[in-house]
C-alpha atoms as a PDB file:
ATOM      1  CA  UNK A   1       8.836  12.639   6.087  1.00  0.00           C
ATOM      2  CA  UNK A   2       6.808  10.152   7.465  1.00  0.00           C
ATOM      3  CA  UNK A   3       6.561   6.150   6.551  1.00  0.00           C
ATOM      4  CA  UNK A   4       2.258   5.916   7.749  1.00  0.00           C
ATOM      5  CA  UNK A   5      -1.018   7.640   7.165  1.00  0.00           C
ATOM      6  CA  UNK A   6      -4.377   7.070   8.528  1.00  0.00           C
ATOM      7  CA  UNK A   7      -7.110   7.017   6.221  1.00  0.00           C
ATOM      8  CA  UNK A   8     -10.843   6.251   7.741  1.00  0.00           C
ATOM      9  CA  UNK A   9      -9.558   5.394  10.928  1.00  0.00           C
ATOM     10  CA  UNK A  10      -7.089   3.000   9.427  1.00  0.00           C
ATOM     11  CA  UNK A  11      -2.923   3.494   9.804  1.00  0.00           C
ATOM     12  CA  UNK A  12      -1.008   2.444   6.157  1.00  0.00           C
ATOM     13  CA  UNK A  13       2.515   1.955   6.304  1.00  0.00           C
ATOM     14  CA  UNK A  14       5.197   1.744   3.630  1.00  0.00           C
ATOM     15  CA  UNK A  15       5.870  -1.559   2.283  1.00  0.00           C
ATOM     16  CA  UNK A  16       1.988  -2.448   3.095  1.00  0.00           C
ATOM     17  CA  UNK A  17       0.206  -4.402  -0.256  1.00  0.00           C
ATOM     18  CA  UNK A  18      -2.781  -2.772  -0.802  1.00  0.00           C
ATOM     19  CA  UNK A  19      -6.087  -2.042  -3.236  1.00  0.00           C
ATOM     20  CA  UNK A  20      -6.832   1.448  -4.174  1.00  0.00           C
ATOM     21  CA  UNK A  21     -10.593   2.159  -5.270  1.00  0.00           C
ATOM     22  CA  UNK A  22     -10.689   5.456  -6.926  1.00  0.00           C
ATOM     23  CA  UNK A  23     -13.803   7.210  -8.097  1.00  0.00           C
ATOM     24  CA  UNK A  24     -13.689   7.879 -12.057  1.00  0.00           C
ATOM     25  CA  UNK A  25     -15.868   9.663 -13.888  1.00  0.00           C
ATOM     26  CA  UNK A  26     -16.421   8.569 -17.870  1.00  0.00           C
ATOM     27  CA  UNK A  27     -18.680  10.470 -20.175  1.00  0.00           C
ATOM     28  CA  UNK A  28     -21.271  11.571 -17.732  1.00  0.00           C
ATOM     29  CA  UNK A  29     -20.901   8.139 -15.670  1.00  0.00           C
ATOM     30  CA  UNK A  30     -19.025   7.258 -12.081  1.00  0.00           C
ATOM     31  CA  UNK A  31     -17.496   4.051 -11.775  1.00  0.00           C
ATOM     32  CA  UNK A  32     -14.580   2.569  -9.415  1.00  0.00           C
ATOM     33  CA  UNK A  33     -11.370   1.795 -10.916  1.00  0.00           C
ATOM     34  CA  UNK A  34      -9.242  -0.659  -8.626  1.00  0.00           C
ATOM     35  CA  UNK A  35      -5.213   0.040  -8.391  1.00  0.00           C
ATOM     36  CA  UNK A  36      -3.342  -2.777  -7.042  1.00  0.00           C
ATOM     37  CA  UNK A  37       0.312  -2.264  -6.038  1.00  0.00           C
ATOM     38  CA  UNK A  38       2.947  -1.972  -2.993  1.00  0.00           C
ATOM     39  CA  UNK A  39       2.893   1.909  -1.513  1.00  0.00           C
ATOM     40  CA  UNK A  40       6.812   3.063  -1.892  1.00  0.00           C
ATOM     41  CA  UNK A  41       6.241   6.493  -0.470  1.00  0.00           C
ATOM     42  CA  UNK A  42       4.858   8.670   1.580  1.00  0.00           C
ATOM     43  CA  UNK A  43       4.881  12.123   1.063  1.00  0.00           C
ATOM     44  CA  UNK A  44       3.931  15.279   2.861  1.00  0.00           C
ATOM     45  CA  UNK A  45       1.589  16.139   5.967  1.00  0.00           C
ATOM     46  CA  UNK A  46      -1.729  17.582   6.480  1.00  0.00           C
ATOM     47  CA  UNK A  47      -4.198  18.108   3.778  1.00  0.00           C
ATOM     48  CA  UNK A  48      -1.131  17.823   1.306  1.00  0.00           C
ATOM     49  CA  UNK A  49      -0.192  14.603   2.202  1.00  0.00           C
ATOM     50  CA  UNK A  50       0.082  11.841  -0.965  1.00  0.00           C
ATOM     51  CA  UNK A  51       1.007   8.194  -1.236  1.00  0.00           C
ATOM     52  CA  UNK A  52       2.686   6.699  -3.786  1.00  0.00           C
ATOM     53  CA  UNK A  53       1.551   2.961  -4.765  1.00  0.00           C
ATOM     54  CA  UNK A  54       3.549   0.829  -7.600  1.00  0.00           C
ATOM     55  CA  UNK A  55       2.181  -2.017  -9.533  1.00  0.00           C
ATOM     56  CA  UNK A  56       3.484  -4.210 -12.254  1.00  0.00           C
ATOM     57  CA  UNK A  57       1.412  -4.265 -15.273  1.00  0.00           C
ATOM     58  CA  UNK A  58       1.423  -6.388 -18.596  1.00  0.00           C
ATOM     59  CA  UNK A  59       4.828  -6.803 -19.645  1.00  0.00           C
ATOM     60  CA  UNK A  60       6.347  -6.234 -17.089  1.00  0.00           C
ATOM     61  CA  UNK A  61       6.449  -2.758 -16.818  1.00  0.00           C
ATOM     62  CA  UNK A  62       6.118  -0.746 -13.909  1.00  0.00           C
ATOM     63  CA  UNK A  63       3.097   1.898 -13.467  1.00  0.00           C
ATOM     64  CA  UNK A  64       3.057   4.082 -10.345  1.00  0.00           C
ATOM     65  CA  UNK A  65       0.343   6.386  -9.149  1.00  0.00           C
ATOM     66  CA  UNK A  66       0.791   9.663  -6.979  1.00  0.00           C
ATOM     67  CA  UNK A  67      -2.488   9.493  -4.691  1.00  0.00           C
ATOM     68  CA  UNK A  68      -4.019  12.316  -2.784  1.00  0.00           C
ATOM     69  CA  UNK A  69      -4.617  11.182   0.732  1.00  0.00           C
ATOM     70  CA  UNK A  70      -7.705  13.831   1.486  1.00  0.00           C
ATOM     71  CA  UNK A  71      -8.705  13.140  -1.980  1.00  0.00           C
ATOM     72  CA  UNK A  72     -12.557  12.840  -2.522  1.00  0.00           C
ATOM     73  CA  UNK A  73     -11.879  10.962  -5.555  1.00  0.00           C
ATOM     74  CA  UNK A  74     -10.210   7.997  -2.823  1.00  0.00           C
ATOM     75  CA  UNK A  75     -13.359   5.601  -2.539  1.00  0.00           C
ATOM     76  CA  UNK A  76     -11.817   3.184  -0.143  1.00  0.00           C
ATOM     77  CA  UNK A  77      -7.957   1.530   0.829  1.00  0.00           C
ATOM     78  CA  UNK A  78      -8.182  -2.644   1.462  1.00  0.00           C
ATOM     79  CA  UNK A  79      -4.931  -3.780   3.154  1.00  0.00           C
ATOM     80  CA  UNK A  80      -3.697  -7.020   1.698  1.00  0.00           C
ATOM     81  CA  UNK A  81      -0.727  -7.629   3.387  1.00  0.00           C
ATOM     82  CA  UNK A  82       1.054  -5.764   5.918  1.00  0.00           C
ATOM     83  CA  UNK A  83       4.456  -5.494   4.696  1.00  0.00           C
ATOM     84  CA  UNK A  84       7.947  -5.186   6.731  1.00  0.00           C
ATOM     85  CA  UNK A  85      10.757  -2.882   5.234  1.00  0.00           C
ATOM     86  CA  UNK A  86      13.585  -0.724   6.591  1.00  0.00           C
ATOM     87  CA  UNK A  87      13.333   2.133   4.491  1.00  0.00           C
ATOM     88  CA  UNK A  88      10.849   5.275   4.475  1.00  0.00           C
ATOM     89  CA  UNK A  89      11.257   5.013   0.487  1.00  0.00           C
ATOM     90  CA  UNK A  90      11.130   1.606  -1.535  1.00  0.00           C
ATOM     91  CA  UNK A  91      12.552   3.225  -4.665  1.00  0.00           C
ATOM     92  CA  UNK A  92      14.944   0.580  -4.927  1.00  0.00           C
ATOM     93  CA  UNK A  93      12.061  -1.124  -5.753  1.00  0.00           C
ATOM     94  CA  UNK A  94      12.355   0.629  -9.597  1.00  0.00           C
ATOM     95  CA  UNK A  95      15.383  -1.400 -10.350  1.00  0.00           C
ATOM     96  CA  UNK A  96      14.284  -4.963 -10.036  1.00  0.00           C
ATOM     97  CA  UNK A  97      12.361  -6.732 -12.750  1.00  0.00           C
ATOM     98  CA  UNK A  98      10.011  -9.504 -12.377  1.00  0.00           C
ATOM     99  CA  UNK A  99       8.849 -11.052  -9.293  1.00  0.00           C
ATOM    100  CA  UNK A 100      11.562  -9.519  -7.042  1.00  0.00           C
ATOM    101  CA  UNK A 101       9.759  -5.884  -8.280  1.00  0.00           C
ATOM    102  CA  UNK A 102       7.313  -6.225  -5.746  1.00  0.00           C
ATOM    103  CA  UNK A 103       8.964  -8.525  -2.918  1.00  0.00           C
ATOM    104  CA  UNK A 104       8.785  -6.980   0.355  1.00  0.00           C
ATOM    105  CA  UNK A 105       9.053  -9.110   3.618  1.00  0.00           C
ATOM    106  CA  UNK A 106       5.213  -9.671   5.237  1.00  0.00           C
ATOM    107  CA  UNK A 107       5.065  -8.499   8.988  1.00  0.00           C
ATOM    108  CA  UNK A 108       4.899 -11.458  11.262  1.00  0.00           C
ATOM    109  CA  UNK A 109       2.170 -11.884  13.550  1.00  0.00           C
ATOM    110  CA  UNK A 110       3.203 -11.818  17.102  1.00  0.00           C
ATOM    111  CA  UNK A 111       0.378 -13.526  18.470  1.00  0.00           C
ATOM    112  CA  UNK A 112       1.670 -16.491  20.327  1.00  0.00           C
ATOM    113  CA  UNK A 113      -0.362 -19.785  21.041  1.00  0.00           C
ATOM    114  CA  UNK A 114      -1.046 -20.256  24.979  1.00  0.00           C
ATOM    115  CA  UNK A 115       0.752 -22.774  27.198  1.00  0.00           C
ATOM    116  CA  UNK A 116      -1.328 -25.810  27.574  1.00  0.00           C
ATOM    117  CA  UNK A 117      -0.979 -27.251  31.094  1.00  0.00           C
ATOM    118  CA  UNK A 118       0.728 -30.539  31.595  1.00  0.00           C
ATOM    119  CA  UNK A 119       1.315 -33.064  34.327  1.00  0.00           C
ATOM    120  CA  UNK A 120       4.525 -34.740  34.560  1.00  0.00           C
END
């Protein structure tokens, strides 16, 4: 029951927006097929661990993909936004239709701008 994995030296989180390049293999021929989505779950530990990522596809309908973490088929994972959410699973997520099917809060950077000196 956890809500991260690291993959490459990278920690993903649920909620996090992210790009899933997957190895495919078509009549003799390897090429990369992106997945684009929100990851909802998290699944497992050790070499049995898997992600779940959802996108919305043409009309509106929902497509989700169970994803091996230790998979060799998993080319590479490209974070687009770190997302903030409350819950371990998003499978509320399911429910909602449209825009709102992928809404999750973005994590705020807590970087803060330094003090400039002034003379009063």
């Amino acid at each position: 029951m956890a809500n991260s994995f690291t993959h490459q030296t990278h920690a993903y989180h649920v909620g996090d927006h992210v790009a899933v390049y997957q190895k495919i293999e078509e009549e003799g021929k390897l090429r990369t097929q992106v997945f684009d989505g929100v990851i909802i779950a998290i699944k497992g530990r050790g070499a049995g661990q898997t992600f779940t990522v959802r996108k919305i596809a043409a009309g509106n309908i929902g497509v989700e993909r169970i994803i091996p973490v230790h998979s060799p088929r998993l080319d590479k994972l490209v974070i687009k936004s770190h997302g903030s959410v409350r819950r371990a699973k998003l499978y509320y997520l399911r429910s909602r239709s449209g825009r709102l099917a992928l809404r999750v809060k973005e994590k705020k950077t807590t970087t803060t701008p330094p003090k400039s000196k002034s003379k009063a």
